[in-house]
PDB file of N, CA and C in Angstrom:
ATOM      1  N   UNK A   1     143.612 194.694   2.745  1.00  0.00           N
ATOM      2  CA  UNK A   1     143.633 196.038   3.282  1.00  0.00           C
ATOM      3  C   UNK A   1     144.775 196.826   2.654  1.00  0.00           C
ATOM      4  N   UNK A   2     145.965 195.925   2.646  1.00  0.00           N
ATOM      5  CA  UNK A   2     147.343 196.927   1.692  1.00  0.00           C
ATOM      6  C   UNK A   2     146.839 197.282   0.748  1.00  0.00           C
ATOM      7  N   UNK A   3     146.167 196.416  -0.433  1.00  0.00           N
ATOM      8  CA  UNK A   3     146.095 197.309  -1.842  1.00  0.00           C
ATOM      9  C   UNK A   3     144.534 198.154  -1.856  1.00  0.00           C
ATOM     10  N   UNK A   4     143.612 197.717  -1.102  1.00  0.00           N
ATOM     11  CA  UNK A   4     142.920 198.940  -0.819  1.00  0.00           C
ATOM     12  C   UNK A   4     143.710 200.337  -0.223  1.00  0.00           C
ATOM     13  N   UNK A   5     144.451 200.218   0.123  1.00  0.00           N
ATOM     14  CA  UNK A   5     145.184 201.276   1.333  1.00  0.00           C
ATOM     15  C   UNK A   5     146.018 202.356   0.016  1.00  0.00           C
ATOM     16  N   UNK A   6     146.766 201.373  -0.473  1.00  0.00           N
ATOM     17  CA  UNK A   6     147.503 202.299  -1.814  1.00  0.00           C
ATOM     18  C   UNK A   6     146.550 202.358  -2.668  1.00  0.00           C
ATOM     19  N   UNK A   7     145.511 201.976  -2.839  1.00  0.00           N
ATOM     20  CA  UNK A   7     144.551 202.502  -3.786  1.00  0.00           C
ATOM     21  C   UNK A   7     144.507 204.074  -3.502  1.00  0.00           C
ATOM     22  N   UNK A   8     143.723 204.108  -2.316  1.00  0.00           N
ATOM     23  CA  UNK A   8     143.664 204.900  -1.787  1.00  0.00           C
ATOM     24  C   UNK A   8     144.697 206.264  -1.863  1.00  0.00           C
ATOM     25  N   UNK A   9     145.572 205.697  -1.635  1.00  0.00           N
ATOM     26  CA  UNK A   9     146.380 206.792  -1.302  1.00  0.00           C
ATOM     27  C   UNK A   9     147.293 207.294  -2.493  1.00  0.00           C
ATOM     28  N   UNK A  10     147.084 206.817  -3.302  1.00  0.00           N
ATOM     29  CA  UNK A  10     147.769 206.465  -5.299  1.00  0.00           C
ATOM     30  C   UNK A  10     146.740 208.069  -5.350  1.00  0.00           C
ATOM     31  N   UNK A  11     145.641 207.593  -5.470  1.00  0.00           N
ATOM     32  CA  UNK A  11     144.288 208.781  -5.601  1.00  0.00           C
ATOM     33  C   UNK A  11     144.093 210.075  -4.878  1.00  0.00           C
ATOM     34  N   UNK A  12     144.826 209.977  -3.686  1.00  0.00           N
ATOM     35  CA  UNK A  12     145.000 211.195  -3.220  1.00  0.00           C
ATOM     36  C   UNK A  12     146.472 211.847  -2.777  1.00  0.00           C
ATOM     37  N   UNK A  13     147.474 211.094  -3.725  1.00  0.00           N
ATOM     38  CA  UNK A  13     148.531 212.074  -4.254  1.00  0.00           C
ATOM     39  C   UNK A  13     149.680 211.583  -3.160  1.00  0.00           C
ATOM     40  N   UNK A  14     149.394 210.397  -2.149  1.00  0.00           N
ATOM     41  CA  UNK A  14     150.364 209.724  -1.510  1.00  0.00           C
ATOM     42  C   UNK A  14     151.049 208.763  -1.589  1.00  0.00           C
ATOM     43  N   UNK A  15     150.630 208.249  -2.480  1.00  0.00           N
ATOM     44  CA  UNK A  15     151.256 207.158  -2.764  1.00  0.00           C
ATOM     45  C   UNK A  15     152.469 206.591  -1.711  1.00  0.00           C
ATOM     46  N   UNK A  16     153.884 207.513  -2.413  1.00  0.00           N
ATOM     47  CA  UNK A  16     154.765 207.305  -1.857  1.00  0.00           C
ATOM     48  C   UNK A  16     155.148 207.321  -0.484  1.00  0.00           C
ATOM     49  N   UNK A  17     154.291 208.467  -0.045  1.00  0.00           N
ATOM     50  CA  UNK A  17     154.546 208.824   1.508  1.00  0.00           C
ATOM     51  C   UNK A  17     153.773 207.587   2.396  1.00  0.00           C
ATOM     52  N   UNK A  18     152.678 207.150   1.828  1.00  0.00           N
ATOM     53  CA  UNK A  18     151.888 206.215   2.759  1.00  0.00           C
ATOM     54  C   UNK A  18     152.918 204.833   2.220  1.00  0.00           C
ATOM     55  N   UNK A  19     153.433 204.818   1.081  1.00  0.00           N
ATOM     56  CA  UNK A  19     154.542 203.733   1.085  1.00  0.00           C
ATOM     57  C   UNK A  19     155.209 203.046   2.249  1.00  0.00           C
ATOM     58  N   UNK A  20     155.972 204.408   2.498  1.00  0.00           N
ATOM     59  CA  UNK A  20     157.296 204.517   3.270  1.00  0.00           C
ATOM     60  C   UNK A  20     156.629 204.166   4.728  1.00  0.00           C
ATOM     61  N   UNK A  21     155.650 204.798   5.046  1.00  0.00           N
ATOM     62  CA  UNK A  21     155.159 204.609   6.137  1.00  0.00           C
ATOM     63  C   UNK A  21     154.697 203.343   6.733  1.00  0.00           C
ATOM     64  N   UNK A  22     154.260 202.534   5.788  1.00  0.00           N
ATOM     65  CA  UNK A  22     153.865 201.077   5.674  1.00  0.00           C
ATOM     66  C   UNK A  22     155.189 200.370   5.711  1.00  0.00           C
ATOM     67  N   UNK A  23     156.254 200.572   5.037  1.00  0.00           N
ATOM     68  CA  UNK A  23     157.347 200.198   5.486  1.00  0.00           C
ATOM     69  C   UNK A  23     158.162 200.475   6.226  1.00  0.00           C
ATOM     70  N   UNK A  24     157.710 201.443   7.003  1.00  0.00           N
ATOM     71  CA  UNK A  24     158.534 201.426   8.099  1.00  0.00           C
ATOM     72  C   UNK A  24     158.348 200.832   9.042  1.00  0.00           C
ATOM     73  N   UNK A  25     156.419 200.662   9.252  1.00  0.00           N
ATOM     74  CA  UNK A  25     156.317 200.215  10.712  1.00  0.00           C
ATOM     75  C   UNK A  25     156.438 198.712  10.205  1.00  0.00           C
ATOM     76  N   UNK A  26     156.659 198.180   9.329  1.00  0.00           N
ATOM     77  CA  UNK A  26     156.543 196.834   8.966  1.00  0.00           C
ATOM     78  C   UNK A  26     158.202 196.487   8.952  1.00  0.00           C
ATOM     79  N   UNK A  27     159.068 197.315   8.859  1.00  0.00           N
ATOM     80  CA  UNK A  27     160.257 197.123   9.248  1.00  0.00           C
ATOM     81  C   UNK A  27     161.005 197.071  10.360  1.00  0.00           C
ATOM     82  N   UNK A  28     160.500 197.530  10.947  1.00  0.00           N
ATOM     83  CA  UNK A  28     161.154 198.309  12.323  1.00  0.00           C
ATOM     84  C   UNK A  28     161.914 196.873  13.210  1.00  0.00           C
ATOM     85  N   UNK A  29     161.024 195.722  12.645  1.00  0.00           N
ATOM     86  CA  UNK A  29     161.832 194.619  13.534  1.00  0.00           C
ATOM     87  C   UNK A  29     160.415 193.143  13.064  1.00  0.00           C
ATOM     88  N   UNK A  30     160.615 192.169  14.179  1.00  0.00           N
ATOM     89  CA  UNK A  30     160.254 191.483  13.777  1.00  0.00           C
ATOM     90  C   UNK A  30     158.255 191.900  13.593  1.00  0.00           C
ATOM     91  N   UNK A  31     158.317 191.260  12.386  1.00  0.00           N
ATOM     92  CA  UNK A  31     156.273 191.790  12.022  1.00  0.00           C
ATOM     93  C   UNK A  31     155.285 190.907  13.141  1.00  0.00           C
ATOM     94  N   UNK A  32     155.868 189.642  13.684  1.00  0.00           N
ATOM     95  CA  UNK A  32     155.118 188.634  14.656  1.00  0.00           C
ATOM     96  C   UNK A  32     154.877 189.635  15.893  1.00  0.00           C
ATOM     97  N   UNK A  33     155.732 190.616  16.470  1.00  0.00           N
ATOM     98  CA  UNK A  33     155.999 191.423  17.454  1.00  0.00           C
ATOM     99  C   UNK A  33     154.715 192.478  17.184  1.00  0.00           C
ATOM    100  N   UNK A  34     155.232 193.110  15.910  1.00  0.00           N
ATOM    101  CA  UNK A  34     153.954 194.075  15.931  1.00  0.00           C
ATOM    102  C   UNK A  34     152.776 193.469  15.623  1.00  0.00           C
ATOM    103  N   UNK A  35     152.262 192.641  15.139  1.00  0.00           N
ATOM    104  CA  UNK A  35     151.304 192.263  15.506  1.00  0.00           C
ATOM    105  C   UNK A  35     150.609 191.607  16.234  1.00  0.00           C
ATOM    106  N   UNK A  36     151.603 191.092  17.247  1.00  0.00           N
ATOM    107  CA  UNK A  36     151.225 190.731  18.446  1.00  0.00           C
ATOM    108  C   UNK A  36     151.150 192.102  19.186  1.00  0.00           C
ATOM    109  N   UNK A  37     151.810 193.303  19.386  1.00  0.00           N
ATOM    110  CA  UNK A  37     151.383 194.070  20.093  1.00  0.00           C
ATOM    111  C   UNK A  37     150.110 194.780  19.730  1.00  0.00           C
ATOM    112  N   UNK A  38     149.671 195.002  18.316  1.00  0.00           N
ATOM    113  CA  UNK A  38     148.162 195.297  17.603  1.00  0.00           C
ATOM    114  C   UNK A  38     146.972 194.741  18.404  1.00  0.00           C
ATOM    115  N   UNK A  39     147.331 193.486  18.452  1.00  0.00           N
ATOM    116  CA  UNK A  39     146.502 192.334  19.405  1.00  0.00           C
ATOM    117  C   UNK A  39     146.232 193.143  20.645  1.00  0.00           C
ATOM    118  N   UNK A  40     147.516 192.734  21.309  1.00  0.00           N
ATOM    119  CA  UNK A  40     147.264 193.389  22.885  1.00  0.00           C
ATOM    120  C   UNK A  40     146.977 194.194  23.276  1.00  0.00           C
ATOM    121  N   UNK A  41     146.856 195.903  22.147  1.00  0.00           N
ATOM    122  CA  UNK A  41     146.689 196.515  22.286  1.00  0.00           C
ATOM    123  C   UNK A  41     144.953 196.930  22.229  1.00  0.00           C
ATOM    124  N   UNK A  42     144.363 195.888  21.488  1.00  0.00           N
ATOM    125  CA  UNK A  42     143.377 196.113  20.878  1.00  0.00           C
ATOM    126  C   UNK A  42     142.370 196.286  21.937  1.00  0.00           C
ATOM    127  N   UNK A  43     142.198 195.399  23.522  1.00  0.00           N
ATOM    128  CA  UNK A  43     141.383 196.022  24.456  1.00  0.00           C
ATOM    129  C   UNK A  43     141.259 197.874  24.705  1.00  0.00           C
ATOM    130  N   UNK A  44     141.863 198.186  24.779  1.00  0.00           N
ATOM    131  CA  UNK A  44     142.349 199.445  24.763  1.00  0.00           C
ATOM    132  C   UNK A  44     142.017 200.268  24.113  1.00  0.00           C
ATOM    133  N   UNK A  45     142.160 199.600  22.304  1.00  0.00           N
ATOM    134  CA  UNK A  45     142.722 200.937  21.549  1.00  0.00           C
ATOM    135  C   UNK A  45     141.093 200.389  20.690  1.00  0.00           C
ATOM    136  N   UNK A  46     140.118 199.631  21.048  1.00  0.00           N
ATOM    137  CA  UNK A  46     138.923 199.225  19.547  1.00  0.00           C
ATOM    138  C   UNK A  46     138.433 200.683  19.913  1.00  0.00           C
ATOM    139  N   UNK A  47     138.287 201.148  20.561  1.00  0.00           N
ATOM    140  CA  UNK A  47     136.903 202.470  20.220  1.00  0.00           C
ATOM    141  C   UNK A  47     137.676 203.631  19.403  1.00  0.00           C
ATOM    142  N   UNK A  48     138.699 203.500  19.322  1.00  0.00           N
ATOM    143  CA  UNK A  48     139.696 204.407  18.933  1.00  0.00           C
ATOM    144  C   UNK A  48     139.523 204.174  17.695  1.00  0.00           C
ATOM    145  N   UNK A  49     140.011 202.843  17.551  1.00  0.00           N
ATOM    146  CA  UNK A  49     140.124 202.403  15.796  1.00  0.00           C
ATOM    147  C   UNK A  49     138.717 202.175  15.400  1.00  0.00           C
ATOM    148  N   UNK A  50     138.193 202.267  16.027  1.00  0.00           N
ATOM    149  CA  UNK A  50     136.467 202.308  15.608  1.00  0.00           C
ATOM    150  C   UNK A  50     137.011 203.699  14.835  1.00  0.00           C
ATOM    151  N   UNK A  51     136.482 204.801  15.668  1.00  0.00           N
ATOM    152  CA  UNK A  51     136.370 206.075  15.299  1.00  0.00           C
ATOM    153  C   UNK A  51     137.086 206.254  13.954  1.00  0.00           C
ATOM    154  N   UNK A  52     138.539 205.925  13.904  1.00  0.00           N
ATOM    155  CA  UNK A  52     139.274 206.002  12.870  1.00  0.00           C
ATOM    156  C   UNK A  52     138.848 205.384  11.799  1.00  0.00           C
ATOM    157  N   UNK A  53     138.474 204.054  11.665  1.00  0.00           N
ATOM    158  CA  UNK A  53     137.594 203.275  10.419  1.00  0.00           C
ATOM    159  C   UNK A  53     136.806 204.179   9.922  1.00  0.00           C
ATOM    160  N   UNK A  54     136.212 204.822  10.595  1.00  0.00           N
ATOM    161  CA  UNK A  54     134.834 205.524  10.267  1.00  0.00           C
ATOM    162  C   UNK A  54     135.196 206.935   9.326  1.00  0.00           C
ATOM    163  N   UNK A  55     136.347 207.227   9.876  1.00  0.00           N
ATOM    164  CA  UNK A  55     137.197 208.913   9.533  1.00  0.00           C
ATOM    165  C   UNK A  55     137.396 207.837   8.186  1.00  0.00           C
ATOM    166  N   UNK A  56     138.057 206.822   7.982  1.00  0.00           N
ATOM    167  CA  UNK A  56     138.948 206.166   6.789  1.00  0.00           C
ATOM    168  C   UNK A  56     137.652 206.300   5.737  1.00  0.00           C
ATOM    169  N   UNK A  57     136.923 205.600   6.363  1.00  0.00           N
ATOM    170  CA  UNK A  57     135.358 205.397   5.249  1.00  0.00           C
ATOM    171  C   UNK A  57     134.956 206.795   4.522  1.00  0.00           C
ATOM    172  N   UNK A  58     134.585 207.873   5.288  1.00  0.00           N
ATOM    173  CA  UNK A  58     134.646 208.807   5.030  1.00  0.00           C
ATOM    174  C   UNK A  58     135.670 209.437   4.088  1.00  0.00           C
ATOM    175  N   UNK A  59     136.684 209.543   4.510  1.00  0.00           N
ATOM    176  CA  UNK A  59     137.872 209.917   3.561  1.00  0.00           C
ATOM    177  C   UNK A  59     137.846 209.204   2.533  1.00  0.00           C
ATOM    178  N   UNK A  60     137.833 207.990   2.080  1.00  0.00           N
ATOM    179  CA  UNK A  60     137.687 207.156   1.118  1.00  0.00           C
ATOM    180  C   UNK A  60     136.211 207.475   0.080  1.00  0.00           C
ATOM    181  N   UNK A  61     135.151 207.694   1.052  1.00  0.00           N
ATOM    182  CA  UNK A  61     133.897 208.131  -0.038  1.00  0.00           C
ATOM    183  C   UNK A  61     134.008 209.651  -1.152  1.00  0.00           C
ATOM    184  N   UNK A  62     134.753 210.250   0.175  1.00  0.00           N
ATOM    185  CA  UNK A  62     134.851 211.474  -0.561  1.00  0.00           C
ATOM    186  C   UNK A  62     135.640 211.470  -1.706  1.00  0.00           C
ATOM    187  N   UNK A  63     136.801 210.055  -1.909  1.00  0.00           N
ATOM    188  CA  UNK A  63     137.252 210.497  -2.940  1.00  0.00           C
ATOM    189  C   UNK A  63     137.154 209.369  -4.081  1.00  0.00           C
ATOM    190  N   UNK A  64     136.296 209.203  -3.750  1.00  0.00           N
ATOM    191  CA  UNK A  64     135.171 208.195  -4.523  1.00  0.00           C
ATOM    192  C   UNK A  64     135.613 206.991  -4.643  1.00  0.00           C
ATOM    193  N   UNK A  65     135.793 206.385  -3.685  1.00  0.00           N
ATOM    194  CA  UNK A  65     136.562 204.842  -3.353  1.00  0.00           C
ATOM    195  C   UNK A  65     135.412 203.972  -2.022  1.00  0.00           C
ATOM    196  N   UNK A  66     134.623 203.210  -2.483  1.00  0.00           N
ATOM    197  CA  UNK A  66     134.129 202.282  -1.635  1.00  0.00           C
ATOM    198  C   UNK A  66     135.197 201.761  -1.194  1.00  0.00           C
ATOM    199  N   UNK A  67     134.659 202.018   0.449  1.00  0.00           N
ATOM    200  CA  UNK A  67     135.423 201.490   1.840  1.00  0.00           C
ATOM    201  C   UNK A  67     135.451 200.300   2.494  1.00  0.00           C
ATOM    202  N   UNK A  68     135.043 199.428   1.375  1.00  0.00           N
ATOM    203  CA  UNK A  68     134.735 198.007   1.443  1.00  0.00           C
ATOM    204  C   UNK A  68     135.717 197.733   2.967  1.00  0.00           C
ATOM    205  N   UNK A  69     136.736 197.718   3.140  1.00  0.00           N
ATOM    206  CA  UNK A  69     137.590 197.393   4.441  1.00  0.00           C
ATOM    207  C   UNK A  69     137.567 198.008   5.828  1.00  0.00           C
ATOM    208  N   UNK A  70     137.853 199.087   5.489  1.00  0.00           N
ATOM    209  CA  UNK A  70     137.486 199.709   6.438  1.00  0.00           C
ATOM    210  C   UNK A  70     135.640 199.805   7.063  1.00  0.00           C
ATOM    211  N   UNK A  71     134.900 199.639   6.794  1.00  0.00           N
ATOM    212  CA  UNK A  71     133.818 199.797   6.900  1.00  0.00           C
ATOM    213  C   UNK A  71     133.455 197.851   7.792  1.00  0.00           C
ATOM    214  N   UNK A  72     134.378 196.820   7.159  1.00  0.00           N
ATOM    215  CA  UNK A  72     134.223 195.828   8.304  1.00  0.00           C
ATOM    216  C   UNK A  72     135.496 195.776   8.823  1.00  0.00           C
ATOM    217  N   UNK A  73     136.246 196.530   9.303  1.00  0.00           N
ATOM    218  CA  UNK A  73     137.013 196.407  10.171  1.00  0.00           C
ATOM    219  C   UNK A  73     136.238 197.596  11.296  1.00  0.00           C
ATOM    220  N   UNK A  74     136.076 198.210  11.096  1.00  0.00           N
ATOM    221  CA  UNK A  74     134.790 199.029  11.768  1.00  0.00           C
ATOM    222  C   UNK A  74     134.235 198.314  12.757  1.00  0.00           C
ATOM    223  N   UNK A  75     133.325 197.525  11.609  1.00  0.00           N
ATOM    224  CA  UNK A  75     132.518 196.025  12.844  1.00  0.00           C
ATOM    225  C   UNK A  75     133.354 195.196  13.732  1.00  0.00           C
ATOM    226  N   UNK A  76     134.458 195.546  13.424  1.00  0.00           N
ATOM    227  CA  UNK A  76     134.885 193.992  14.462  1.00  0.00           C
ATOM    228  C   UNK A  76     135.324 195.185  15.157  1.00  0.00           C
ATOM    229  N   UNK A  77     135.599 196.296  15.270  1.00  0.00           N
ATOM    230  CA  UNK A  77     136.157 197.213  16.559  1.00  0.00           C
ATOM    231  C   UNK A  77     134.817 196.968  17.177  1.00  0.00           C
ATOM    232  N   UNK A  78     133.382 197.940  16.918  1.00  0.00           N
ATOM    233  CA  UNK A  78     132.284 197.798  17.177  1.00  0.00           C
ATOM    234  C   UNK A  78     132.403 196.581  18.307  1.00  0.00           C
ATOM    235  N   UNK A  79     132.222 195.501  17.646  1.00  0.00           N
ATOM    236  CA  UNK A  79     131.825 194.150  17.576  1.00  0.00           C
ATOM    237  C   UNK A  79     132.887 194.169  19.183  1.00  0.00           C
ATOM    238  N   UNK A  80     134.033 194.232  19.207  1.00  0.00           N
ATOM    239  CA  UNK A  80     134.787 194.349  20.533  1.00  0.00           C
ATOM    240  C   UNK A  80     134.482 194.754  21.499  1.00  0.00           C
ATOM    241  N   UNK A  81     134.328 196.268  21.038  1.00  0.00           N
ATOM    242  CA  UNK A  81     133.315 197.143  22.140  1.00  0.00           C
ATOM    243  C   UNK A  81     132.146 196.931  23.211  1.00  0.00           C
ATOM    244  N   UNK A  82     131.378 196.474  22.063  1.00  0.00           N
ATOM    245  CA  UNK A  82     130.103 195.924  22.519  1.00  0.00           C
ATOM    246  C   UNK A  82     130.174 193.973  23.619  1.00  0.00           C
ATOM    247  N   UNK A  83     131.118 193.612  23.085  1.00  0.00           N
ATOM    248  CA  UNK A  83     131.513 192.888  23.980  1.00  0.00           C
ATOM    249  C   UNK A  83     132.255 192.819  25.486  1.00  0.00           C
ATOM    250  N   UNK A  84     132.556 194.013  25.397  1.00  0.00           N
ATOM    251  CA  UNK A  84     133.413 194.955  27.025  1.00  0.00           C
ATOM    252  C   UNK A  84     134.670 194.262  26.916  1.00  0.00           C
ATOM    253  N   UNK A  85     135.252 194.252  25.812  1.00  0.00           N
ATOM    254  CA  UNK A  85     136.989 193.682  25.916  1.00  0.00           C
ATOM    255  C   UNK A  85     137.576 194.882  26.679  1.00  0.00           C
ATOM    256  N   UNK A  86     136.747 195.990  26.407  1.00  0.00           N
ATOM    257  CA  UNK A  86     137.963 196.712  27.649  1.00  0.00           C
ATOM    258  C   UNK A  86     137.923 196.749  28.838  1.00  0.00           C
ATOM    259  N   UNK A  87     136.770 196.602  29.159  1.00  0.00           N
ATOM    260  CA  UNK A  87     136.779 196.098  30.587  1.00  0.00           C
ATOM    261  C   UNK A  87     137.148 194.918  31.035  1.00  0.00           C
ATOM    262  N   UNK A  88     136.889 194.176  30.369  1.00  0.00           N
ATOM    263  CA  UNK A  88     137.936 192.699  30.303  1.00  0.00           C
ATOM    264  C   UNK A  88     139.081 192.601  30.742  1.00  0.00           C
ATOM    265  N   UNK A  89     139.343 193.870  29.925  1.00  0.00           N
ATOM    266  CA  UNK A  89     141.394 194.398  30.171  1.00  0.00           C
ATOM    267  C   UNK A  89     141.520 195.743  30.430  1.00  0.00           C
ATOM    268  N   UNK A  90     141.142 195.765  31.657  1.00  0.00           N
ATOM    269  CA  UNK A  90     142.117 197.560  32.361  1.00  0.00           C
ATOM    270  C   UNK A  90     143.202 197.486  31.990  1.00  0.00           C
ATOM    271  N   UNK A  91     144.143 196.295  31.835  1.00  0.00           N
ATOM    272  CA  UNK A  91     145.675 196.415  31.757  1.00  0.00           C
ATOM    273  C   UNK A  91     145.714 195.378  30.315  1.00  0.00           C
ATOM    274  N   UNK A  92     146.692 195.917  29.374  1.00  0.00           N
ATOM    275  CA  UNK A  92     147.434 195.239  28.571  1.00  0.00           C
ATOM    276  C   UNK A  92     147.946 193.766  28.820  1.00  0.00           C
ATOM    277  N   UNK A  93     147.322 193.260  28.321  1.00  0.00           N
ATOM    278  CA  UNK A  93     147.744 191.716  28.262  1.00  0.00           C
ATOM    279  C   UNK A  93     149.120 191.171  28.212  1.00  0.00           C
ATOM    280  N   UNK A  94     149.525 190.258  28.715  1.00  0.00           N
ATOM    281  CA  UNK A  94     150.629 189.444  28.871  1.00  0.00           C
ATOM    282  C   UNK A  94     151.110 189.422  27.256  1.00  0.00           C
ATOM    283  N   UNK A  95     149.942 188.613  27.169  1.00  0.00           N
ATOM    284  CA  UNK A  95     149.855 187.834  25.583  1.00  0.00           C
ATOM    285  C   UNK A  95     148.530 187.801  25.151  1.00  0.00           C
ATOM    286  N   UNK A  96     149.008 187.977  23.705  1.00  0.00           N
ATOM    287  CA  UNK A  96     147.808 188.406  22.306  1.00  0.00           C
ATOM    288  C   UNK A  96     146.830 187.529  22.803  1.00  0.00           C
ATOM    289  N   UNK A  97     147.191 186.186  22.878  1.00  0.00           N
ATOM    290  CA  UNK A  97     146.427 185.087  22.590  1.00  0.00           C
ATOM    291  C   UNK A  97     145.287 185.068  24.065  1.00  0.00           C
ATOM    292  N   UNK A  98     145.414 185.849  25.058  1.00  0.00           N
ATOM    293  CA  UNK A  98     144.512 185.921  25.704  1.00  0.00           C
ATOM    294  C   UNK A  98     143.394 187.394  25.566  1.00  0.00           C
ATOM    295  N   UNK A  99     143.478 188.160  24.432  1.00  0.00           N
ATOM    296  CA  UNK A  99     142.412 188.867  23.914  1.00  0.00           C
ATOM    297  C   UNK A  99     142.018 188.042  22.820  1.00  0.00           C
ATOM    298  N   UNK A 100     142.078 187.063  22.336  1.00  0.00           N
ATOM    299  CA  UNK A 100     141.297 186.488  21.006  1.00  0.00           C
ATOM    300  C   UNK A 100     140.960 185.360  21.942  1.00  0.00           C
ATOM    301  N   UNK A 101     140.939 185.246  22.743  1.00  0.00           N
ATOM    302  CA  UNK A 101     140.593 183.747  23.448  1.00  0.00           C
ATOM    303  C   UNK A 101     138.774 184.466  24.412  1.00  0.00           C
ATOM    304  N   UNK A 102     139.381 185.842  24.985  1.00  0.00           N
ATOM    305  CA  UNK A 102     138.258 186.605  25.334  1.00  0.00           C
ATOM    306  C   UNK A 102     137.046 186.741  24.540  1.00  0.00           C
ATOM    307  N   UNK A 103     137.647 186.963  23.101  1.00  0.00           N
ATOM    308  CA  UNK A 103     136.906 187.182  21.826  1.00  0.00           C
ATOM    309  C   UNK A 103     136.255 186.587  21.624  1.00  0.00           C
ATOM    310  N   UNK A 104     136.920 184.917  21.631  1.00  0.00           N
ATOM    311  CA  UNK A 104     136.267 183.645  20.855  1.00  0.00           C
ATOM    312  C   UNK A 104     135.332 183.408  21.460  1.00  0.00           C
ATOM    313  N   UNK A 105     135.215 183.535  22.883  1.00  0.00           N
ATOM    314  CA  UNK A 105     134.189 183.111  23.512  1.00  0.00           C
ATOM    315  C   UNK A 105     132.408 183.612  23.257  1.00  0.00           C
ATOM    316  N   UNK A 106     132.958 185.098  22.654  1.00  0.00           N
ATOM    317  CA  UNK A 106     131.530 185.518  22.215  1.00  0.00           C
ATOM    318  C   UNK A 106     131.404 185.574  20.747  1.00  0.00           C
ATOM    319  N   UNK A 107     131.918 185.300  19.976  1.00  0.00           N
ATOM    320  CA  UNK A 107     131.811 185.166  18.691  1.00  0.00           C
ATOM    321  C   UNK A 107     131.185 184.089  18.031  1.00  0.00           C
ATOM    322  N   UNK A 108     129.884 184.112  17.327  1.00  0.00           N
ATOM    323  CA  UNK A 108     129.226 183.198  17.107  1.00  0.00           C
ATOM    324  C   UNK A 108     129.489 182.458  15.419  1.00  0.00           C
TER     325      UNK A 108
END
């Protein structure tokens, strides 16, 4: 997803700015943290990042870049959705490992 991402963004004149940005949130402290909060957040936030995949795909066609990533990260928001992880979780999880444990159970 990173070097699709600066592909991307090399091509539409960001390079640097989507750099910095990638390093920041990847700096900010420990990376196990944020992506454990990505996790926990993910009951919550898949229809969101659905929508957004979809804006990415888009943005990416237009500037003539197959969205190979975004387009299955798409599906697994989808794929969440359609499973009711958010109803699963009105509230933010303790821990990550009990939204992928929700997951596993329907994942064939």
């Amino acid at each position: 997803m990173l070097v699709e991402t600066l592909v991307a963004a090399r091509r539409a004149g960001l390079l640097n700015e989507t750099w910095d940005e990638i390093r920041s949130i990847l700096s900010t402290g420990n990376v196990e943290d944020t992506f454990e909060t990505w996790i926990r957040s993910h009951a919550r936030s898949a229809q969101r990042r659905y929508c957004e995949m979809q804006e990415v795909s888009q943005f990416l066609e237009d500037i003539s870049i197959s969205p190979v990533l975004p387009r299955a990260s798409a599906q697994v928001f989808a794929r969440s959705c359609e499973l009711g992880v958010a109803d699963a979780f009105p509230q933010e999880p303790e821990s990550f490992r009990d939204v992928i444990e929700f997951l596993e159970r329907w994942y064939c």
